[in-house]
PDB file of N, CA and C in Angstrom:
ATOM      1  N   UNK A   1       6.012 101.293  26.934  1.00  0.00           N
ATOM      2  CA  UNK A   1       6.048 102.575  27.585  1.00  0.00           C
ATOM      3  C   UNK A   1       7.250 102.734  28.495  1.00  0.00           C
ATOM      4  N   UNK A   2       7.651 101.712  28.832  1.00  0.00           N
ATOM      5  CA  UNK A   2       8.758 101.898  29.657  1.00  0.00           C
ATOM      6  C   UNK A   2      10.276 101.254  29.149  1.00  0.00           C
ATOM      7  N   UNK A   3      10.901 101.504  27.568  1.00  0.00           N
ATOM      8  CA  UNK A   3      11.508 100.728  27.298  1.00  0.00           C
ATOM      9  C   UNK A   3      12.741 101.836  27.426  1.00  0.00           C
ATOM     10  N   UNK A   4      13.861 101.540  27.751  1.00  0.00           N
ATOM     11  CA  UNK A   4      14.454 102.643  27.849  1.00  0.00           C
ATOM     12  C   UNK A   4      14.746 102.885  29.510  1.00  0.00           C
ATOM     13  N   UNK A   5      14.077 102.439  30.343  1.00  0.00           N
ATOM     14  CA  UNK A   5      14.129 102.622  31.390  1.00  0.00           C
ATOM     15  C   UNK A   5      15.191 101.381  32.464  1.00  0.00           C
ATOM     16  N   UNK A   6      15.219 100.459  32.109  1.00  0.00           N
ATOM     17  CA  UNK A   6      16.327  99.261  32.100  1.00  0.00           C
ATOM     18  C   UNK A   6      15.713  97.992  33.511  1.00  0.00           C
ATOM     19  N   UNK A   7      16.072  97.312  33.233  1.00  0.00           N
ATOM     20  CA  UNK A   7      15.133  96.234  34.158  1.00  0.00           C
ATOM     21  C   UNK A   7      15.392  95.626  35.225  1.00  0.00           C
ATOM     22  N   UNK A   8      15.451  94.813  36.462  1.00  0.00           N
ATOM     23  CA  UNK A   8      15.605  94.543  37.978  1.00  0.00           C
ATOM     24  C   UNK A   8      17.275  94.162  37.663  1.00  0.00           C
ATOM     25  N   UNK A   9      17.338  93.779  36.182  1.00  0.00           N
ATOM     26  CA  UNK A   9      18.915  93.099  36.236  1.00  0.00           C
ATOM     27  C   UNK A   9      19.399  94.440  35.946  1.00  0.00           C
ATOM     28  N   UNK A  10      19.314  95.462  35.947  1.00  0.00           N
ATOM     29  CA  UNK A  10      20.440  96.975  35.672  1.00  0.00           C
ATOM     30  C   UNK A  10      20.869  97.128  36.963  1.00  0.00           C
ATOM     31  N   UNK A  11      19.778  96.988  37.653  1.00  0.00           N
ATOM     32  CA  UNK A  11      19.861  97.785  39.458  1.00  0.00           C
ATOM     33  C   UNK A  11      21.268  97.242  39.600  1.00  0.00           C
ATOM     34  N   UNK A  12      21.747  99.005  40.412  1.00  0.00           N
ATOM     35  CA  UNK A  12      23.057  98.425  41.154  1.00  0.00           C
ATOM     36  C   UNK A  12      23.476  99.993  41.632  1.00  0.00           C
ATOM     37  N   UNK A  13      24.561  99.820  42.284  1.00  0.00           N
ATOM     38  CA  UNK A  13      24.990 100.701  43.394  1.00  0.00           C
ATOM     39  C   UNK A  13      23.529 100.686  44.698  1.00  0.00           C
ATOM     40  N   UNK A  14      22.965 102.388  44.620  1.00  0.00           N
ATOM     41  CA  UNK A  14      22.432 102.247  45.813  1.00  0.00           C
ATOM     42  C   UNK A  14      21.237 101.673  45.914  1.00  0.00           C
ATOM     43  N   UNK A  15      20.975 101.122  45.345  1.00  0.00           N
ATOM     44  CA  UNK A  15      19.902  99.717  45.120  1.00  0.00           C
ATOM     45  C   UNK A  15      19.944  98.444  45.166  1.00  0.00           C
ATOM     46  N   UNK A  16      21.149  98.424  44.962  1.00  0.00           N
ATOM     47  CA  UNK A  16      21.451  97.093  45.675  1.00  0.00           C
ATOM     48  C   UNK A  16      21.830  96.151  44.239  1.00  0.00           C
ATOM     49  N   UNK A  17      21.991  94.900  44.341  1.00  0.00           N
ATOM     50  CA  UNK A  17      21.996  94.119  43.521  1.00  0.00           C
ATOM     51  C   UNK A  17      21.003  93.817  43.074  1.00  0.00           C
ATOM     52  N   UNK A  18      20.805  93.076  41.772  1.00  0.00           N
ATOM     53  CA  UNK A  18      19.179  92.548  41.435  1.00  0.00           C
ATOM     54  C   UNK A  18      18.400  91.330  42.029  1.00  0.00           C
ATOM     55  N   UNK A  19      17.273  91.460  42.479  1.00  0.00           N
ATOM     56  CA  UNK A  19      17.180  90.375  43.200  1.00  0.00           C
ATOM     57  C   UNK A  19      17.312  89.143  43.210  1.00  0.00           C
ATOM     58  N   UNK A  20      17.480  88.949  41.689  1.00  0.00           N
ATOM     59  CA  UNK A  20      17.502  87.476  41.665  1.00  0.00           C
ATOM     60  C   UNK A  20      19.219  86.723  41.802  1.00  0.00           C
ATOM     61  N   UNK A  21      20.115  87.807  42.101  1.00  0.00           N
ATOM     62  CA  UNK A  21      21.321  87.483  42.062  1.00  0.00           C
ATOM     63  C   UNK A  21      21.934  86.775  43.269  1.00  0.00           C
ATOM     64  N   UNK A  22      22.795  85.921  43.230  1.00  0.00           N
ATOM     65  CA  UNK A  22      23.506  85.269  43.884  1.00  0.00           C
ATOM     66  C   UNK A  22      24.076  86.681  45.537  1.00  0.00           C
ATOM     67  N   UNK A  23      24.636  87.734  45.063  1.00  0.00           N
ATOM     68  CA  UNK A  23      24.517  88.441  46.332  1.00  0.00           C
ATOM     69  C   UNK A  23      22.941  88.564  46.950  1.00  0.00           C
ATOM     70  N   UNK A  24      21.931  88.961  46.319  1.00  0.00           N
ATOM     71  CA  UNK A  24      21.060  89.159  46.873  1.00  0.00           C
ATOM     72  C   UNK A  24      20.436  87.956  47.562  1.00  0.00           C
ATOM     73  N   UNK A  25      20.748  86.631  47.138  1.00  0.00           N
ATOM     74  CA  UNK A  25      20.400  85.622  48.210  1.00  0.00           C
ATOM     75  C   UNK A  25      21.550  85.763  49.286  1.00  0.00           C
ATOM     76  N   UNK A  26      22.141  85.852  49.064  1.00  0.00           N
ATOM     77  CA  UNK A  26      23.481  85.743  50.267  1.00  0.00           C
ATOM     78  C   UNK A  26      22.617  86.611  51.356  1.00  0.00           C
ATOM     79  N   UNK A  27      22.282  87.792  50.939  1.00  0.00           N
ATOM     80  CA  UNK A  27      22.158  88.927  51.733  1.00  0.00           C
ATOM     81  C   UNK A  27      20.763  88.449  52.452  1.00  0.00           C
ATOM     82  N   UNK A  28      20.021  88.173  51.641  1.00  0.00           N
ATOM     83  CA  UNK A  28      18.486  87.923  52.443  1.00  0.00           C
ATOM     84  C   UNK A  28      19.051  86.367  53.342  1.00  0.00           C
ATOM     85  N   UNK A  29      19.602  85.364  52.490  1.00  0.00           N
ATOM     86  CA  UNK A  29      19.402  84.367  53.660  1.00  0.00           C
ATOM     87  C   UNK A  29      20.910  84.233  54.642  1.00  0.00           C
ATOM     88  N   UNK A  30      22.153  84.850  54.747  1.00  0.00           N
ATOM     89  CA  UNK A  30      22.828  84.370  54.835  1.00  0.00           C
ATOM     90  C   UNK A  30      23.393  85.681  55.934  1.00  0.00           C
ATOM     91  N   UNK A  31      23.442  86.802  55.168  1.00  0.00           N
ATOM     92  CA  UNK A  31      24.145  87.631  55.831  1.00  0.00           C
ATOM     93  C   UNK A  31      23.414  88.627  57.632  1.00  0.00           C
ATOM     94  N   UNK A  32      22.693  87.433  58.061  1.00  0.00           N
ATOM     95  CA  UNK A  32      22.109  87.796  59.085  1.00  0.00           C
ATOM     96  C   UNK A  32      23.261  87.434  60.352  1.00  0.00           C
ATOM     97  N   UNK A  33      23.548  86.075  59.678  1.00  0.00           N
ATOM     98  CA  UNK A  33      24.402  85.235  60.513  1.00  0.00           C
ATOM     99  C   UNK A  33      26.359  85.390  60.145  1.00  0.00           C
ATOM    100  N   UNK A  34      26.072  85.459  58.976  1.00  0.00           N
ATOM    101  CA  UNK A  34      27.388  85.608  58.289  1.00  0.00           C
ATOM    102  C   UNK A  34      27.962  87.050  57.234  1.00  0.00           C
ATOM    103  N   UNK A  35      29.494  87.098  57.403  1.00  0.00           N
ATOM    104  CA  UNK A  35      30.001  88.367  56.483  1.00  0.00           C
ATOM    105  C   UNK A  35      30.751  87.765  55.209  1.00  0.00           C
ATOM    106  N   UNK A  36      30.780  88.179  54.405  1.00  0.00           N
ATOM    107  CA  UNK A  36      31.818  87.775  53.031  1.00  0.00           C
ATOM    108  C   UNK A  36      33.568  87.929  54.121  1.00  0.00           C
ATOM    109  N   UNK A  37      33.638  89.263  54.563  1.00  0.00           N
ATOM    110  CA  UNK A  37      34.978  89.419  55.475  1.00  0.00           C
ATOM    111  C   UNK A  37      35.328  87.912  56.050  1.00  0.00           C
ATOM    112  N   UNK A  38      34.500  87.799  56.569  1.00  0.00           N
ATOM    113  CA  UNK A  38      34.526  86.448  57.540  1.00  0.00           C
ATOM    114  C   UNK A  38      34.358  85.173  57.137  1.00  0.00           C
ATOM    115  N   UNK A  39      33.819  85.093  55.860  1.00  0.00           N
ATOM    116  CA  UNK A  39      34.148  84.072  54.727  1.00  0.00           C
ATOM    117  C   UNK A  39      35.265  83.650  54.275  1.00  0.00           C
ATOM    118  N   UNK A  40      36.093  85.147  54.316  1.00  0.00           N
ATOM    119  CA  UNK A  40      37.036  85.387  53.219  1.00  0.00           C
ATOM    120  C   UNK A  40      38.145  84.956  54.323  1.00  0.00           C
ATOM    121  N   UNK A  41      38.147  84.919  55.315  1.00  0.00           N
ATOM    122  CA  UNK A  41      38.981  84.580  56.036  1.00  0.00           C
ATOM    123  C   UNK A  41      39.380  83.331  56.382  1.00  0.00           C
ATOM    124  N   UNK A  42      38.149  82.497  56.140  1.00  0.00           N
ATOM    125  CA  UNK A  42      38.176  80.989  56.401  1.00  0.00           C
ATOM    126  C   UNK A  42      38.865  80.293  55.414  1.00  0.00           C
ATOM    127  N   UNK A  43      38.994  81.029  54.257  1.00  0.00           N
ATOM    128  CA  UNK A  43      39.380  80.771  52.662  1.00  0.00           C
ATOM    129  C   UNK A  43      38.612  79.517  52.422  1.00  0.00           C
ATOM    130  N   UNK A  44      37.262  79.413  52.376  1.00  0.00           N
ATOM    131  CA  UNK A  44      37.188  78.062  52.105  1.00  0.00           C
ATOM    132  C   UNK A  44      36.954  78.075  50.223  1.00  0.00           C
ATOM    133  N   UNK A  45      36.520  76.466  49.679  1.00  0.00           N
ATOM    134  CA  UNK A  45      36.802  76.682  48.205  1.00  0.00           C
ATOM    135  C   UNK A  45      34.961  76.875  47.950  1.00  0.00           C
ATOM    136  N   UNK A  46      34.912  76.890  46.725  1.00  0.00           N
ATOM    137  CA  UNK A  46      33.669  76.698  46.505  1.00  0.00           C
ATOM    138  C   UNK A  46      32.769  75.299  46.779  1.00  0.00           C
ATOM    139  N   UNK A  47      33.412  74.182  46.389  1.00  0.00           N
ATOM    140  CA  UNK A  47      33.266  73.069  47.190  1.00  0.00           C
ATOM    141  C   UNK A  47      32.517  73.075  48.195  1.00  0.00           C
ATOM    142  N   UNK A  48      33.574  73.319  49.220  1.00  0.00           N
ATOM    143  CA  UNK A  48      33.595  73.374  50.761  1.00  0.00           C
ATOM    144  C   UNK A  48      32.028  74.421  50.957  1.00  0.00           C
ATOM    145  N   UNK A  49      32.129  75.689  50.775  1.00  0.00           N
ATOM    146  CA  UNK A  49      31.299  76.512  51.006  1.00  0.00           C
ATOM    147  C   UNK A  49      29.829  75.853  50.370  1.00  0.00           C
ATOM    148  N   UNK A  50      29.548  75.080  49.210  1.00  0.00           N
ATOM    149  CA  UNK A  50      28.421  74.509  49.102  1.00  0.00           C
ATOM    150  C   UNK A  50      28.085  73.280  49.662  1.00  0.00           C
ATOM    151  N   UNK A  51      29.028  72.582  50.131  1.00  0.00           N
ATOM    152  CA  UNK A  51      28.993  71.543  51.512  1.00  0.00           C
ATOM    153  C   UNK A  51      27.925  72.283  52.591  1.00  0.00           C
ATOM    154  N   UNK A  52      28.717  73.265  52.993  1.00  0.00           N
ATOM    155  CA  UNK A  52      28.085  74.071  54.378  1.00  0.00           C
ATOM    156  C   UNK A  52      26.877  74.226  53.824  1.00  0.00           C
ATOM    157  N   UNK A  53      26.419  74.825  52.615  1.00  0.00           N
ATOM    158  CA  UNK A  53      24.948  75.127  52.259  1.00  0.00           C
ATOM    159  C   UNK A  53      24.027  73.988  52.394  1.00  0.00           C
ATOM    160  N   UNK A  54      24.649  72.978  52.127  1.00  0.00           N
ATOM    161  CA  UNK A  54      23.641  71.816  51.867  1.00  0.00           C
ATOM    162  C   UNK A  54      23.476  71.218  53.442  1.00  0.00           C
ATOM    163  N   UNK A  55      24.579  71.061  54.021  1.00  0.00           N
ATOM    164  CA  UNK A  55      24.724  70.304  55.314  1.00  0.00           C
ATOM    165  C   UNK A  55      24.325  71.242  56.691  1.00  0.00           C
ATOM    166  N   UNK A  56      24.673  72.506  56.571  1.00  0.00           N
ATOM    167  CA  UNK A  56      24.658  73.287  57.922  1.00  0.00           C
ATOM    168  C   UNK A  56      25.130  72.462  58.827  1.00  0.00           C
ATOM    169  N   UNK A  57      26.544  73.126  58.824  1.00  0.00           N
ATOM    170  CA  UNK A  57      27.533  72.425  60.112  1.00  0.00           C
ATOM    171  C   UNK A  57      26.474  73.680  61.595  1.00  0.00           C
ATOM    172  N   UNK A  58      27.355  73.369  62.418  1.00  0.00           N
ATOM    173  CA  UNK A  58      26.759  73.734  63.617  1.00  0.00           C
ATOM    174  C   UNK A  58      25.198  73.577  63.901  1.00  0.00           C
ATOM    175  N   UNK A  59      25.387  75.665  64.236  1.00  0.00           N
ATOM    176  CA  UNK A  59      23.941  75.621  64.254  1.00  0.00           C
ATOM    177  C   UNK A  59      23.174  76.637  62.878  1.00  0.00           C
ATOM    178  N   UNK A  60      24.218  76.264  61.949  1.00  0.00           N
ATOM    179  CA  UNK A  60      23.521  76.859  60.553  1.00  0.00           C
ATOM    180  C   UNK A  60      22.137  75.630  60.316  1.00  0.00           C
ATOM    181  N   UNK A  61      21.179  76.174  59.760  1.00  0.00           N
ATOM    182  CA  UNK A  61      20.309  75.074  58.947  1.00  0.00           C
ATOM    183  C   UNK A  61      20.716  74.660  58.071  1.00  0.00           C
ATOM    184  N   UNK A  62      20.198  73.125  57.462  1.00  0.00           N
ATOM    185  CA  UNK A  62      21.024  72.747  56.354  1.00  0.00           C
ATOM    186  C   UNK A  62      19.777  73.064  55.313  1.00  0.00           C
ATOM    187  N   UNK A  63      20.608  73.321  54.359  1.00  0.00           N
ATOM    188  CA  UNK A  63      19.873  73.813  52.705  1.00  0.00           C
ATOM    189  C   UNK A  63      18.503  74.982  53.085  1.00  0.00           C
ATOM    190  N   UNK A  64      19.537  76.258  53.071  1.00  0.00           N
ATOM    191  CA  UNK A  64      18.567  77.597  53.343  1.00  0.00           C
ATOM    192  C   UNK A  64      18.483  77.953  51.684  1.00  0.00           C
ATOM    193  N   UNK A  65      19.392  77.521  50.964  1.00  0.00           N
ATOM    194  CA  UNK A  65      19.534  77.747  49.848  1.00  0.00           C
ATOM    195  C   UNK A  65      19.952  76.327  49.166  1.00  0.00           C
ATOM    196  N   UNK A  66      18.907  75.733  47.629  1.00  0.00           N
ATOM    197  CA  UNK A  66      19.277  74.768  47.297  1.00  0.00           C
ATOM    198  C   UNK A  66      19.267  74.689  46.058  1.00  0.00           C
ATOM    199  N   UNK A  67      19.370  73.866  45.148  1.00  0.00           N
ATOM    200  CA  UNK A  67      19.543  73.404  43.583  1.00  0.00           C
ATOM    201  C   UNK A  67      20.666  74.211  43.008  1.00  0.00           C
ATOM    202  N   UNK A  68      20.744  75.179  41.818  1.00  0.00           N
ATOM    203  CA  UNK A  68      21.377  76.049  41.290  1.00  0.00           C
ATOM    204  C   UNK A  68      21.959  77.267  41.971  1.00  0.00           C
ATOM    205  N   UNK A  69      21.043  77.861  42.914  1.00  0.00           N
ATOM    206  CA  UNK A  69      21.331  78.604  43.755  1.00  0.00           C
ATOM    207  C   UNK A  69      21.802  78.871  44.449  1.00  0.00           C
ATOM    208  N   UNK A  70      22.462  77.684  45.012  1.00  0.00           N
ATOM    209  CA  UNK A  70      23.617  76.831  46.589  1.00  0.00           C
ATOM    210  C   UNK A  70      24.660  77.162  45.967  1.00  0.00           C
ATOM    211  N   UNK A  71      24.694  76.609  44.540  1.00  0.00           N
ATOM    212  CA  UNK A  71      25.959  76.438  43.587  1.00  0.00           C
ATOM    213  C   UNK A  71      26.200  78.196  43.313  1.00  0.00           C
ATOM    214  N   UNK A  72      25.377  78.646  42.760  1.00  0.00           N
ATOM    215  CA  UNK A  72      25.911  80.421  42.307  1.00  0.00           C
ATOM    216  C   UNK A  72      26.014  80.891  44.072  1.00  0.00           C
ATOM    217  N   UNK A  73      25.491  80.861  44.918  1.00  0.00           N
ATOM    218  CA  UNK A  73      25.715  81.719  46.232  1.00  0.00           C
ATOM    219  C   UNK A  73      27.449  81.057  46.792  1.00  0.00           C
ATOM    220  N   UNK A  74      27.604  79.562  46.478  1.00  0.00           N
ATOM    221  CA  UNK A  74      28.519  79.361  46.770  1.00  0.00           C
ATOM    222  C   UNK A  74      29.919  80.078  46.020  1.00  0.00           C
ATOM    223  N   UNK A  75      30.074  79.779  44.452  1.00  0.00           N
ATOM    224  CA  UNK A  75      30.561  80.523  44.191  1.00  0.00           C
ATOM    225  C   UNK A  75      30.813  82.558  44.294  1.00  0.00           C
ATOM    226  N   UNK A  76      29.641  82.508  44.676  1.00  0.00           N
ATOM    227  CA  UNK A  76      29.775  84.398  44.892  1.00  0.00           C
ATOM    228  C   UNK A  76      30.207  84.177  46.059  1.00  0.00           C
ATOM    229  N   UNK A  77      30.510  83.542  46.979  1.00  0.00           N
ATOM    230  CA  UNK A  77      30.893  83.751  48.316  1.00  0.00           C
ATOM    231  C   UNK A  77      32.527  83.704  48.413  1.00  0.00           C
ATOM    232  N   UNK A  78      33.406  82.811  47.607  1.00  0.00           N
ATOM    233  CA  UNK A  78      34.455  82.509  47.633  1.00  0.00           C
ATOM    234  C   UNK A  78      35.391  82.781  46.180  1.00  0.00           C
ATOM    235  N   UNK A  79      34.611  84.510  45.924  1.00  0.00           N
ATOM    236  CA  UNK A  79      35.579  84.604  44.806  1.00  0.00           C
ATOM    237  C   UNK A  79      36.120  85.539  44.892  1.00  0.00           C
TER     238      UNK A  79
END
């Protein structure tokens, strides 16, 4: 009944990304504390940026995000 209508992975513009996407974790766990701007400034690599995920330098927590997910948020962060 609803085929034709397109599924959580279509969503985009004012809906946001789909939830299961690498922005949409950024956004729920990350972007409270942090900006992509301000990412983008640090230039770090993807590497580096999934270091921080796993370790939480400062007073980040370490592994807010882990397994596959560290790895795709890391890469969406530093591309």
């Amino acid at each position: 009944m609803l085929a034709g209508c397109g599924g959580a992975s279509s969503r985009t513009g004012r809906y946001g990304p789909p939830p299961t996407s690498a922005e949409a974790t950024f956004v729920r766990m990350c972007s409270s504390c942090h900006t992509l701007a301000g990412i983008h400034r640090a230039h770090p690599t993807a590497a580096r940026a999934l270091a921080a995920i796993r370790t939480g330098p400062g007073a980040m927590p370490a592994g807010l995000v882990g397994g596959d997910e560290a790895v795709l948020v890391a890469n969406y962060v530093t591309r």
